[in-house]
C-alpha atoms as a PDB file:
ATOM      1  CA  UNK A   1      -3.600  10.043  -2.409  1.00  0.00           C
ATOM      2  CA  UNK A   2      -1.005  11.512  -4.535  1.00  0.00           C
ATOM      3  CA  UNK A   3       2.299   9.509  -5.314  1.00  0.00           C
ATOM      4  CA  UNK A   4       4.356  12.066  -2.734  1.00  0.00           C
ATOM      5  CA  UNK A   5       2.171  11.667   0.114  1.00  0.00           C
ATOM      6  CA  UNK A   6       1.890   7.494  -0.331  1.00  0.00           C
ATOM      7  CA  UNK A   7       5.963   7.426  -1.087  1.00  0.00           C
ATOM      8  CA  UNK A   8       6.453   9.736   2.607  1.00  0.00           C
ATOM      9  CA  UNK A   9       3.933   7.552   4.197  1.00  0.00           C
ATOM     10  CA  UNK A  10       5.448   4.338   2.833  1.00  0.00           C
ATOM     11  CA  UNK A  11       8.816   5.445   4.243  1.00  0.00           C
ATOM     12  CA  UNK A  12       7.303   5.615   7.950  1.00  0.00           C
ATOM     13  CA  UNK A  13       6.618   1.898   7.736  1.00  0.00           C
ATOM     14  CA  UNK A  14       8.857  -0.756   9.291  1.00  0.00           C
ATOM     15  CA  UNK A  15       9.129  -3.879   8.238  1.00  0.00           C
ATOM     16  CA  UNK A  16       7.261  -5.608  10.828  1.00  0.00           C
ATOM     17  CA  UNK A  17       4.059  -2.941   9.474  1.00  0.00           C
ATOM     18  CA  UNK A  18       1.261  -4.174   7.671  1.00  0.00           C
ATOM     19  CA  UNK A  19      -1.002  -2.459   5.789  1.00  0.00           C
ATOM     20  CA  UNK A  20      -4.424  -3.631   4.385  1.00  0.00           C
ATOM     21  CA  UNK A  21      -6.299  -1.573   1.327  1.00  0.00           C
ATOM     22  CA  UNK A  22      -8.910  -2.844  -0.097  1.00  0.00           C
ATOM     23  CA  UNK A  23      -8.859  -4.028  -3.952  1.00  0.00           C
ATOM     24  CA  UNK A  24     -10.096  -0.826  -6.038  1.00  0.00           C
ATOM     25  CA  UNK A  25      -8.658   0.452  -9.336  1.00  0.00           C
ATOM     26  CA  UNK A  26      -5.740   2.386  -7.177  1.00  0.00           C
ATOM     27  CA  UNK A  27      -4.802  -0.845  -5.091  1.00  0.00           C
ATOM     28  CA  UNK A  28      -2.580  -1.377  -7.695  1.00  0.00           C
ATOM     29  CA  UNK A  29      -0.857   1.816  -8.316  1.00  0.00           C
ATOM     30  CA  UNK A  30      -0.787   2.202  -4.419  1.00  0.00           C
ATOM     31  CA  UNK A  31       1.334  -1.758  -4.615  1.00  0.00           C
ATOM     32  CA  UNK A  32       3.415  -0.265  -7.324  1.00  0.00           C
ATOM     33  CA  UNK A  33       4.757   2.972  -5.384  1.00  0.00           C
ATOM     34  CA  UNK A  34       5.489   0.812  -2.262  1.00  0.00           C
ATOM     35  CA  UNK A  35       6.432  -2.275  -3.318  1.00  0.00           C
ATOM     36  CA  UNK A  36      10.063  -0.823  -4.177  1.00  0.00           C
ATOM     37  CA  UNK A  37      10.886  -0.001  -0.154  1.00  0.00           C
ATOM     38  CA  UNK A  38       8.149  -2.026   1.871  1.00  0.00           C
ATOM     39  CA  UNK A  39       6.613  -5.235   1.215  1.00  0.00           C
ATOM     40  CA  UNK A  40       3.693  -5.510   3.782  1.00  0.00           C
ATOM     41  CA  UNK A  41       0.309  -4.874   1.652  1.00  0.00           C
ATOM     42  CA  UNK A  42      -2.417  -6.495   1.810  1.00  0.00           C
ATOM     43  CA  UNK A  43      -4.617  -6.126  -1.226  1.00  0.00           C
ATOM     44  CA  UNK A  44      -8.199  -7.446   0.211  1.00  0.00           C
ATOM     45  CA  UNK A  45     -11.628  -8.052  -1.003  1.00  0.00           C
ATOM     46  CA  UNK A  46     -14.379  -7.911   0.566  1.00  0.00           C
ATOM     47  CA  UNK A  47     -17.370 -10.195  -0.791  1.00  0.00           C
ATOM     48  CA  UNK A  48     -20.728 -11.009   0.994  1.00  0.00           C
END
């Protein structure tokens, strides 16, 4: 998970993409990188 390999993988992503990762502490860094080219994350979580 370094900010290269999440901006390359962000590029591979069309529009119609959507991507769910669940909330940690790097959900929002992860938001933050992509957010400026893709806007299909879905920040989720998961409570019993």
């Amino acid at each position: 998970m370094t900010r290269t390999a999440l901006e390359g993988f962000g590029k591979t992503l069309l529009a119609s993409d959507e991507v769910v990762v669940e909330a940690t502490a790097n959900s929002m860094a992860v938001s933050r990188i992509w957010r400026r080219s893709w806007h299909g994350l879905i920040i989720a979580n998961r409570c019993w």
